[in-house]
Protein backbone atom coordinates (compact mmCIF):
# COMPACT_ATOMS: atom_id res chain seq x y z
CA UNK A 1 -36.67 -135.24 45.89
CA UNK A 2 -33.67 -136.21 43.32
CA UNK A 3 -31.49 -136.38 45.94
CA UNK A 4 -33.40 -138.50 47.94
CA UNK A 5 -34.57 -140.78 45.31
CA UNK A 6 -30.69 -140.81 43.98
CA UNK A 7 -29.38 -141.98 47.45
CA UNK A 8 -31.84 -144.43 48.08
CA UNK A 9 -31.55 -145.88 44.55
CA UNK A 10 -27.94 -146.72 45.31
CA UNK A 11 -28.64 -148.31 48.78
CA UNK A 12 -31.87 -150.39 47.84
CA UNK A 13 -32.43 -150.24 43.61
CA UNK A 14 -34.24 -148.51 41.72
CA UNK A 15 -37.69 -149.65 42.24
CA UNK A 16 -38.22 -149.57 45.29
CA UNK A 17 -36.61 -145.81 45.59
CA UNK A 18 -39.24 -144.77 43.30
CA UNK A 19 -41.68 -146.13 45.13
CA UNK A 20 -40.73 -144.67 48.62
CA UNK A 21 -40.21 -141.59 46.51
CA UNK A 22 -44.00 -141.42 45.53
CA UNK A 23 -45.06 -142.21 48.72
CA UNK A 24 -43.09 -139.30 49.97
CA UNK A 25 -44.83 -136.68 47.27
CA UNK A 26 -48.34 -138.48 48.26
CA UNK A 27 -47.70 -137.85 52.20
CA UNK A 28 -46.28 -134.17 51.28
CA UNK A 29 -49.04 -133.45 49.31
CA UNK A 30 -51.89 -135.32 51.77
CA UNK A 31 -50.46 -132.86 54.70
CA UNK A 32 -50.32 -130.10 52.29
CA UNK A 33 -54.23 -130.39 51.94
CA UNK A 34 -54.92 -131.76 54.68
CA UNK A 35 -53.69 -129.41 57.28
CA UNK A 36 -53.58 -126.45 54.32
CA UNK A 37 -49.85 -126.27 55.44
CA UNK A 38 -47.60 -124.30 52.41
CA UNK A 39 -44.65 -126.64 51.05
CA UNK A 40 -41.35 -124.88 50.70
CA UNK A 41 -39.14 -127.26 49.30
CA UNK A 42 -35.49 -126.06 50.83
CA UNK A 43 -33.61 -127.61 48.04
CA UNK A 44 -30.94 -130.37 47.19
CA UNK A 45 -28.42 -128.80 49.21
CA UNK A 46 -30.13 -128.52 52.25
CA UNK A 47 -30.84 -132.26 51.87
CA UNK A 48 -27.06 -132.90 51.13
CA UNK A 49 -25.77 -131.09 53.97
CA UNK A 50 -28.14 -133.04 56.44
CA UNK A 51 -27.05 -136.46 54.95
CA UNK A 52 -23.58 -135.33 55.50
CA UNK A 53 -23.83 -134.65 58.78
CA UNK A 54 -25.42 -137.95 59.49
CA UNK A 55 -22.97 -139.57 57.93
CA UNK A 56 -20.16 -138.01 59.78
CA UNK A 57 -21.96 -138.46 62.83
CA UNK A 58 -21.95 -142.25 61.87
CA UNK A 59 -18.68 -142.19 61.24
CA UNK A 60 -17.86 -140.64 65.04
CA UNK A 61 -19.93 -142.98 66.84
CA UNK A 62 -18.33 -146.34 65.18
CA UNK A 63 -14.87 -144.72 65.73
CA UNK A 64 -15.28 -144.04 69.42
CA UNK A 65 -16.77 -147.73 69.58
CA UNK A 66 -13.96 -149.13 68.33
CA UNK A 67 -11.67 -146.53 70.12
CA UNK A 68 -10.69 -144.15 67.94
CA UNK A 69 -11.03 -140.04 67.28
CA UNK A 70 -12.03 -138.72 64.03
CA UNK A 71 -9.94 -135.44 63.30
CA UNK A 72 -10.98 -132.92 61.08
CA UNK A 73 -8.29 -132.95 57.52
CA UNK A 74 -7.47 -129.86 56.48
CA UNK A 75 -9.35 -128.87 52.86
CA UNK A 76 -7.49 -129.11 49.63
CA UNK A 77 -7.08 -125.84 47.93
């Protein structure tokens, strides 16, 4: 939930991330009872990871539009 909150905050401010923040808890913990479902929260990283991908993804699509190929840099040591 940091992370989320955190990246929102940056992209919106920081009221309105908490409040999409506690509406997120409230519809986690509605389903929770609702549907008796166990939450497993999978962690920051698993969050990071997924943002980075759609970012990246991003990234390739508005390359190709404007006719260009994205190429993987090699990592720093």
């Amino acid at each position: 939930m940091g992370a989320f909150y955190r990246r929102l905050s940056a992209r919106v401010g920081k009221a309105k991330a908490v409040t999409a923040t506690a509406r997120k808890i409230a519809v986690l913990f509605y389903n929770t009872l609702r549907h008796g479902m166990e939450y497993s929260d999978p962690g920051a990283s698993y969050y990071q990871e997924r943002y980075r991908r759609r970012v990246l993804t991003n990234l390739e699509r508005r390359a190709k539009s404007l006719g260009y190929t994205l190429q993987a840099a090699p990592m720093p040591a």
